[in-house]
PDB file of N, CA and C in Angstrom:
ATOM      1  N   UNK A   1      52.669-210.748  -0.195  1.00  0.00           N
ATOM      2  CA  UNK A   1      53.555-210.112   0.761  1.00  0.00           C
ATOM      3  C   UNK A   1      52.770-209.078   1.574  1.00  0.00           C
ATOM      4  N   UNK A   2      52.778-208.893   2.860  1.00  0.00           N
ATOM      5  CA  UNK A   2      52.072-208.194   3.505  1.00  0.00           C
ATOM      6  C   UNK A   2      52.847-207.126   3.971  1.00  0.00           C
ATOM      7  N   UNK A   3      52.059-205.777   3.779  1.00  0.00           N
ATOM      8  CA  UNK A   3      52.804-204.358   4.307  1.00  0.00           C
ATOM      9  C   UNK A   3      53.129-204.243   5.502  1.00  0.00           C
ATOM     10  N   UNK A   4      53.981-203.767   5.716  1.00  0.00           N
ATOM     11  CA  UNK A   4      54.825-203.276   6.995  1.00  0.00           C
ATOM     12  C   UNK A   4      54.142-202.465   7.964  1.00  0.00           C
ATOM     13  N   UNK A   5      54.338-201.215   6.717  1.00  0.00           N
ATOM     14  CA  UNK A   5      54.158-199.906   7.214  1.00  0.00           C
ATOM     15  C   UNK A   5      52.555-199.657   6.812  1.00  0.00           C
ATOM     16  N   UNK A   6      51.642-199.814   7.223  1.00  0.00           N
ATOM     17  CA  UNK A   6      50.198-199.336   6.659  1.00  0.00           C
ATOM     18  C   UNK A   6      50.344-197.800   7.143  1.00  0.00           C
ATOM     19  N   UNK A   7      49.325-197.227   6.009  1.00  0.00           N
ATOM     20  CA  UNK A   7      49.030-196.190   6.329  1.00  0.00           C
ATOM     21  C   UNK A   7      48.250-195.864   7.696  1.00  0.00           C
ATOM     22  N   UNK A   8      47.700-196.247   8.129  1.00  0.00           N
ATOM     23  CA  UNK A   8      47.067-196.436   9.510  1.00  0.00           C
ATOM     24  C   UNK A   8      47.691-196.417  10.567  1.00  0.00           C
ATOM     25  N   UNK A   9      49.079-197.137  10.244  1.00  0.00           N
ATOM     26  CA  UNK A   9      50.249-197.319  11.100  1.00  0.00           C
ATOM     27  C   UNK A   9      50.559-196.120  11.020  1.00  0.00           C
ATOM     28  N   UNK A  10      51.082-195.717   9.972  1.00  0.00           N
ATOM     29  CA  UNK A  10      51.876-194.519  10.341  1.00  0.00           C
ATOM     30  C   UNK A  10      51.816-193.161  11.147  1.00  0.00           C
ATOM     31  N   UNK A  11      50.382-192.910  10.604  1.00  0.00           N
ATOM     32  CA  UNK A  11      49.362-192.277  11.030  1.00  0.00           C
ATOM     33  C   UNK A  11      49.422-191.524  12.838  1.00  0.00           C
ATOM     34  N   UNK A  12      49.674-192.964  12.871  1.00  0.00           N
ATOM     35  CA  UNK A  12      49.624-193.444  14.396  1.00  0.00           C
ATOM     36  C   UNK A  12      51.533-193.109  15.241  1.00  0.00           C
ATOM     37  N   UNK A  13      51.748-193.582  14.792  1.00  0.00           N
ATOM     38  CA  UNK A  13      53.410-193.652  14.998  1.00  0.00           C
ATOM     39  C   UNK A  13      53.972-192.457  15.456  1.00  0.00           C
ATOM     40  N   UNK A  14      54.136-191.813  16.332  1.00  0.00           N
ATOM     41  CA  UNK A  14      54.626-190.356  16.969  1.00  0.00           C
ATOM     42  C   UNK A  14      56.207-190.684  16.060  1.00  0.00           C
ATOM     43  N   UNK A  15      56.500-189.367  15.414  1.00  0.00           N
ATOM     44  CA  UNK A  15      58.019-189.092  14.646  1.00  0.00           C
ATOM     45  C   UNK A  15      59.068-189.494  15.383  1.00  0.00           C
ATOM     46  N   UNK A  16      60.294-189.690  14.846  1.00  0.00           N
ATOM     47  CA  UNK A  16      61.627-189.912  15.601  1.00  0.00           C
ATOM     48  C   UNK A  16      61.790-188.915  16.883  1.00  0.00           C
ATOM     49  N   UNK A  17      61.999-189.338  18.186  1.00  0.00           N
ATOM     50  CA  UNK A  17      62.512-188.348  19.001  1.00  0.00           C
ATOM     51  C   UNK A  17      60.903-188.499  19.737  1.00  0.00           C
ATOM     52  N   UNK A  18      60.136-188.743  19.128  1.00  0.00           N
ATOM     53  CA  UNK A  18      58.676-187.934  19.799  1.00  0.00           C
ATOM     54  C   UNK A  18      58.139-188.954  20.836  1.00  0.00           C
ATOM     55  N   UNK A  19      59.063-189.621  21.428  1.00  0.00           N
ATOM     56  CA  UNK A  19      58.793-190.442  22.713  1.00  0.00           C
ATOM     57  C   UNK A  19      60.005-190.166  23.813  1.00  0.00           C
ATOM     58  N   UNK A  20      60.930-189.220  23.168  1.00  0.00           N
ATOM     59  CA  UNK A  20      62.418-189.339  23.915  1.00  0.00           C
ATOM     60  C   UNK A  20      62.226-188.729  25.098  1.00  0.00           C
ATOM     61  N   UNK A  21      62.582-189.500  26.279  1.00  0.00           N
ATOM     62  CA  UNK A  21      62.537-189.340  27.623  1.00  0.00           C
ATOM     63  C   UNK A  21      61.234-189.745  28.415  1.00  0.00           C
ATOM     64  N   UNK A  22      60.521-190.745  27.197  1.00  0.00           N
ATOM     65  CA  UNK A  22      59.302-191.369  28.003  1.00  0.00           C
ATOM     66  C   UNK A  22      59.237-192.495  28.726  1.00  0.00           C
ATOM     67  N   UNK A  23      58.863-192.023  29.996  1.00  0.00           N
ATOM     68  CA  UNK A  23      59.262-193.680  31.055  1.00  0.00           C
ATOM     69  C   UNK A  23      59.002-194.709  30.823  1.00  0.00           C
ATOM     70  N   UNK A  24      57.578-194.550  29.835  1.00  0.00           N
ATOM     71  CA  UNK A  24      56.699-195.646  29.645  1.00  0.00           C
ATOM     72  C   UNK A  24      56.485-196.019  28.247  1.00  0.00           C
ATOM     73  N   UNK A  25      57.213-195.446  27.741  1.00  0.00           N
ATOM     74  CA  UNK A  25      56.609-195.197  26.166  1.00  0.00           C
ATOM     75  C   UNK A  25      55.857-196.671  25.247  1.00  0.00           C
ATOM     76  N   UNK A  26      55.272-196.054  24.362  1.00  0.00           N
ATOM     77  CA  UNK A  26      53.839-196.906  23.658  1.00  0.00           C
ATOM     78  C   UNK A  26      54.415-197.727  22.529  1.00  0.00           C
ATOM     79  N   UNK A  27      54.072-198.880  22.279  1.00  0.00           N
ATOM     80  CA  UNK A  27      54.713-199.511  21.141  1.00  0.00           C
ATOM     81  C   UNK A  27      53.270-199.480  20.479  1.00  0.00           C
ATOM     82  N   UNK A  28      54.170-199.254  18.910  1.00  0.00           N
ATOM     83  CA  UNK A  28      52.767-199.545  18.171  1.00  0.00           C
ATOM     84  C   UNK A  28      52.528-200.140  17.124  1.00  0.00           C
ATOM     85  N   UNK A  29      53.640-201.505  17.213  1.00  0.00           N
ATOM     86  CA  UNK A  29      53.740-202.618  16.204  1.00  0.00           C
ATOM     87  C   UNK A  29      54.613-203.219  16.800  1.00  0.00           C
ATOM     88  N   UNK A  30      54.263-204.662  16.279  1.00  0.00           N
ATOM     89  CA  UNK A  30      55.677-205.634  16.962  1.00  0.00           C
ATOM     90  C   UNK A  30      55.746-206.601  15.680  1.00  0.00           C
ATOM     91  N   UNK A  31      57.094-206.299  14.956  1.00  0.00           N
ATOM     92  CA  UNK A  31      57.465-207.186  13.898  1.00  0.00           C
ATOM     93  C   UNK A  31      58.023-208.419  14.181  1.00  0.00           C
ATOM     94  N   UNK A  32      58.054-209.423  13.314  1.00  0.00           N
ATOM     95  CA  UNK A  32      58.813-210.692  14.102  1.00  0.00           C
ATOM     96  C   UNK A  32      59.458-211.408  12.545  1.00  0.00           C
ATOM     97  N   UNK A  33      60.346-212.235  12.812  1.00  0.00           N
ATOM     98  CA  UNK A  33      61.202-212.998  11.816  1.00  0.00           C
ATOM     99  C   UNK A  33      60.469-214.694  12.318  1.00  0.00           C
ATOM    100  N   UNK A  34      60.229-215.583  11.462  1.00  0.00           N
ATOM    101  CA  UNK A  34      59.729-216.690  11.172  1.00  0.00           C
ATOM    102  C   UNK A  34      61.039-217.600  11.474  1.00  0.00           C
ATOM    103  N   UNK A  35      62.295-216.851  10.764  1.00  0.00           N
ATOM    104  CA  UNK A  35      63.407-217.569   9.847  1.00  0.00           C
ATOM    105  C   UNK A  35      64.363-217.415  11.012  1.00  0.00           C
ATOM    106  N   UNK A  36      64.685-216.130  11.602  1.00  0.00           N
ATOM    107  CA  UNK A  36      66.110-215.892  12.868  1.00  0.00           C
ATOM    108  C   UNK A  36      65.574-215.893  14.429  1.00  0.00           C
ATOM    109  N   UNK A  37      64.002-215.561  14.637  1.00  0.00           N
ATOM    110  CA  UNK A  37      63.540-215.572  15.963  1.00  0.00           C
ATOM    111  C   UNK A  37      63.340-214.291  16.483  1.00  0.00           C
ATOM    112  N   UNK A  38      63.717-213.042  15.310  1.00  0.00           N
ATOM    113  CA  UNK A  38      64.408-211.659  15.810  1.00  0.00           C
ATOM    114  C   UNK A  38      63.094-210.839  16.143  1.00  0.00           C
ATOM    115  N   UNK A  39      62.989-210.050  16.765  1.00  0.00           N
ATOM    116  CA  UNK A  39      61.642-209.248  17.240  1.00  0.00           C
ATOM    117  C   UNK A  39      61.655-207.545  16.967  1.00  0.00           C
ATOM    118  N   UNK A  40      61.091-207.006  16.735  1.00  0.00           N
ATOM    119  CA  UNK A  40      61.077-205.684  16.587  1.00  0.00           C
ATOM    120  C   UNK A  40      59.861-205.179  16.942  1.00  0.00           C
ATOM    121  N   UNK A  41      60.099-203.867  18.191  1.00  0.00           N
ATOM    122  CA  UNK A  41      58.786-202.991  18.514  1.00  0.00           C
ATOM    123  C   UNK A  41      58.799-201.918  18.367  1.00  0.00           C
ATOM    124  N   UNK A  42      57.990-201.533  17.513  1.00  0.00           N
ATOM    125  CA  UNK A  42      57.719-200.260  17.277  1.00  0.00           C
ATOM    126  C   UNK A  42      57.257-199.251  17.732  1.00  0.00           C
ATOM    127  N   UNK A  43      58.398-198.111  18.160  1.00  0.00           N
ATOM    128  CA  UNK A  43      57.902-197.104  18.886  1.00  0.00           C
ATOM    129  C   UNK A  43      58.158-195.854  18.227  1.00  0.00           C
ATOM    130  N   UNK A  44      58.549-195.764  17.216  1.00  0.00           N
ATOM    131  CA  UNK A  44      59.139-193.704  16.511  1.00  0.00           C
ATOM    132  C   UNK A  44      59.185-194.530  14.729  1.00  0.00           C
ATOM    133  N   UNK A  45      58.720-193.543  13.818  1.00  0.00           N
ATOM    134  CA  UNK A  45      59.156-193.284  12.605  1.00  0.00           C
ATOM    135  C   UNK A  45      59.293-192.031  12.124  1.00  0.00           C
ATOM    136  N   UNK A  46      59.705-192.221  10.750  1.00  0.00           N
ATOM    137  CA  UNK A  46      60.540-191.042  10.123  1.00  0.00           C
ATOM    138  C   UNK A  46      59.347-190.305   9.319  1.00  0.00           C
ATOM    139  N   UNK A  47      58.750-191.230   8.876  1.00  0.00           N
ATOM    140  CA  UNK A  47      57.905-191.173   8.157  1.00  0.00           C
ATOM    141  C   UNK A  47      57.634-191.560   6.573  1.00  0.00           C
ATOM    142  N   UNK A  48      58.823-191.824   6.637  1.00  0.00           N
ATOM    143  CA  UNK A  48      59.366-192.724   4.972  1.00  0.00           C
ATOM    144  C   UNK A  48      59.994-194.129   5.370  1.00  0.00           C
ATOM    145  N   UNK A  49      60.468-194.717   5.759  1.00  0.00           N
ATOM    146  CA  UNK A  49      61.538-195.983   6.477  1.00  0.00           C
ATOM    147  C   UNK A  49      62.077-195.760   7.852  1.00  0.00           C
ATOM    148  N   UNK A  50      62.772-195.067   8.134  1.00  0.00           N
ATOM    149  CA  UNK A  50      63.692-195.154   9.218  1.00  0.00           C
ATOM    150  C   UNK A  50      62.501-195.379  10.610  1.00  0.00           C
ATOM    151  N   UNK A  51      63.043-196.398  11.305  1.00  0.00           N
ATOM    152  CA  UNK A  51      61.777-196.514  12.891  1.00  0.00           C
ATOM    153  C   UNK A  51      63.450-196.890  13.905  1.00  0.00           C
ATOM    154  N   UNK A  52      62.387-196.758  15.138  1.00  0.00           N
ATOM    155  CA  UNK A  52      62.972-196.882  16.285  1.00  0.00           C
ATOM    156  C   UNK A  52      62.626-197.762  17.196  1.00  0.00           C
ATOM    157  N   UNK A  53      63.075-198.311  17.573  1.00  0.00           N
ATOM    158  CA  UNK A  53      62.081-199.033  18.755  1.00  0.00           C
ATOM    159  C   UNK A  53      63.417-200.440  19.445  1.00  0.00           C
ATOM    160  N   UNK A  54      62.933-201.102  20.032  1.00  0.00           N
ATOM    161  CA  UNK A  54      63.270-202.702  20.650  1.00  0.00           C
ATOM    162  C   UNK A  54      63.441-203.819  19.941  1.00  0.00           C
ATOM    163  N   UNK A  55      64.754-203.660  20.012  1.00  0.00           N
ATOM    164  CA  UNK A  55      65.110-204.519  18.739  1.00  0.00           C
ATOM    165  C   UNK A  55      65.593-206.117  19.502  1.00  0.00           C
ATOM    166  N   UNK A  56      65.117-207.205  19.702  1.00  0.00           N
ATOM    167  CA  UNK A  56      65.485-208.403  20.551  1.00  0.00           C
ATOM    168  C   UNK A  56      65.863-209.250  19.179  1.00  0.00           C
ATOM    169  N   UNK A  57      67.149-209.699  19.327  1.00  0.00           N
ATOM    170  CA  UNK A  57      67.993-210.493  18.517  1.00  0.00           C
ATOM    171  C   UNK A  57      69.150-210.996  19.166  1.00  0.00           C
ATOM    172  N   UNK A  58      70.420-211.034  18.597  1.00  0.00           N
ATOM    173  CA  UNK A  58      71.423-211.547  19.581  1.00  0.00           C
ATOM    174  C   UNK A  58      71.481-210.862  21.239  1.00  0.00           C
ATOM    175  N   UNK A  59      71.313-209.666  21.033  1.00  0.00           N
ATOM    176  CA  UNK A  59      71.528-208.678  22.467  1.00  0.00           C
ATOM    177  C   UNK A  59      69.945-208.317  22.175  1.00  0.00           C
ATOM    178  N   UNK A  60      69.382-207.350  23.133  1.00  0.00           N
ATOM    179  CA  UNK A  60      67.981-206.399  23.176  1.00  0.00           C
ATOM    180  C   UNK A  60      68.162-205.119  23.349  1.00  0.00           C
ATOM    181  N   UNK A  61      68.221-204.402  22.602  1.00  0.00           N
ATOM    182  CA  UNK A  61      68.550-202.998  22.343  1.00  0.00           C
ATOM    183  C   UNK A  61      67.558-201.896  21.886  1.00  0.00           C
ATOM    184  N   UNK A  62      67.516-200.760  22.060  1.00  0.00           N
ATOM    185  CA  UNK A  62      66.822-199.944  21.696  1.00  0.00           C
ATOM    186  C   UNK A  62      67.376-199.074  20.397  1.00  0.00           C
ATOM    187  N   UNK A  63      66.717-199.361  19.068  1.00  0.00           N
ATOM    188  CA  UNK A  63      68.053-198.324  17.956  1.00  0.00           C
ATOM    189  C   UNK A  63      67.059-198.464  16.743  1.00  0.00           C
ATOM    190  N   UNK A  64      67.757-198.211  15.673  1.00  0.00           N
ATOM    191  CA  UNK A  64      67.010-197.611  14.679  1.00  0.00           C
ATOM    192  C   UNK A  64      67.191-199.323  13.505  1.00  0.00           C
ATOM    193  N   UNK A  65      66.114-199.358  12.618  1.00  0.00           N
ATOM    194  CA  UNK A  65      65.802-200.167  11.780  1.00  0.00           C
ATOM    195  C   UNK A  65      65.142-199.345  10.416  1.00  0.00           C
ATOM    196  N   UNK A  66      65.424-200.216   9.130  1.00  0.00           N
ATOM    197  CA  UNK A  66      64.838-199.958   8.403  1.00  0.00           C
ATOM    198  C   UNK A  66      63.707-200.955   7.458  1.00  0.00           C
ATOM    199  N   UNK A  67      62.438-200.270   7.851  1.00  0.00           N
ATOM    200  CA  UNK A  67      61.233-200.898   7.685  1.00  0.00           C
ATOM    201  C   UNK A  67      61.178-201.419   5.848  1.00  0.00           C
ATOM    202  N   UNK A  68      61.951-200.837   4.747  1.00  0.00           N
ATOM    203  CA  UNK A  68      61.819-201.373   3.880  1.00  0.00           C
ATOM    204  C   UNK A  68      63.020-202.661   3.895  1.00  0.00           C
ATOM    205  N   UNK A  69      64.053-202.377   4.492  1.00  0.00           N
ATOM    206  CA  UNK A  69      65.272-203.763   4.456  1.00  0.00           C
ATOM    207  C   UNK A  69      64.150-204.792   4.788  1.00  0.00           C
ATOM    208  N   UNK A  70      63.444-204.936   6.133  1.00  0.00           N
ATOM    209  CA  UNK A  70      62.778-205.499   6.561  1.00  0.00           C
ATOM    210  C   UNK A  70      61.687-206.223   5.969  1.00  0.00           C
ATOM    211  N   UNK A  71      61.347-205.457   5.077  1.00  0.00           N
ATOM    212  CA  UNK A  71      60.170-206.347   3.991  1.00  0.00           C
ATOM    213  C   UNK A  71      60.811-206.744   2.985  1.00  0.00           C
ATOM    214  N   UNK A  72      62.282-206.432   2.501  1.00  0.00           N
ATOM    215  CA  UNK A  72      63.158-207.242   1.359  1.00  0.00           C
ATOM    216  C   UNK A  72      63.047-208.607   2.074  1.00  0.00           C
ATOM    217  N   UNK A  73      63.210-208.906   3.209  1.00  0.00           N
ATOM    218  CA  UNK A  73      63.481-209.853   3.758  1.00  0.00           C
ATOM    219  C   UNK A  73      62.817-210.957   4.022  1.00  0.00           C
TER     220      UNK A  73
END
């Protein structure tokens, strides 16, 4: 099973909020599902689970995910 969240990643990952109001803001992971097609980009963490970013699935939205549900999965 391969990690999500590397330490390297995280590292990297500006905190929740710490992109808010950026025109352009930086993704700095893009998760993907094999099984539903669903996409996730990573732009904010908590620093334990909670991230933020572009979530493309039924609709494309910008909102919060949790990076360990995500590796149950």
């Amino acid at each position: 099973m391969q990690q999500l969240m590397t330490e390297e990643i995280a590292k990297t990952v500006p905190r929740l909020y710490g992109q808010d109001g950026a025109e352009d803001p930086t993704v700095y992971a893009h998760y993907f599902s094999c099984v539903n097609g669903w996409d996730w980009w990573l732009l904010e963490f908590d620093g334990t689970d909670e991230a933020f970013g572009l979530v493309e699935g039924y609709d494309d939205e910008l909102g919060y995910f949790s990076i360990k549900e995500m590796a149950e999965l």
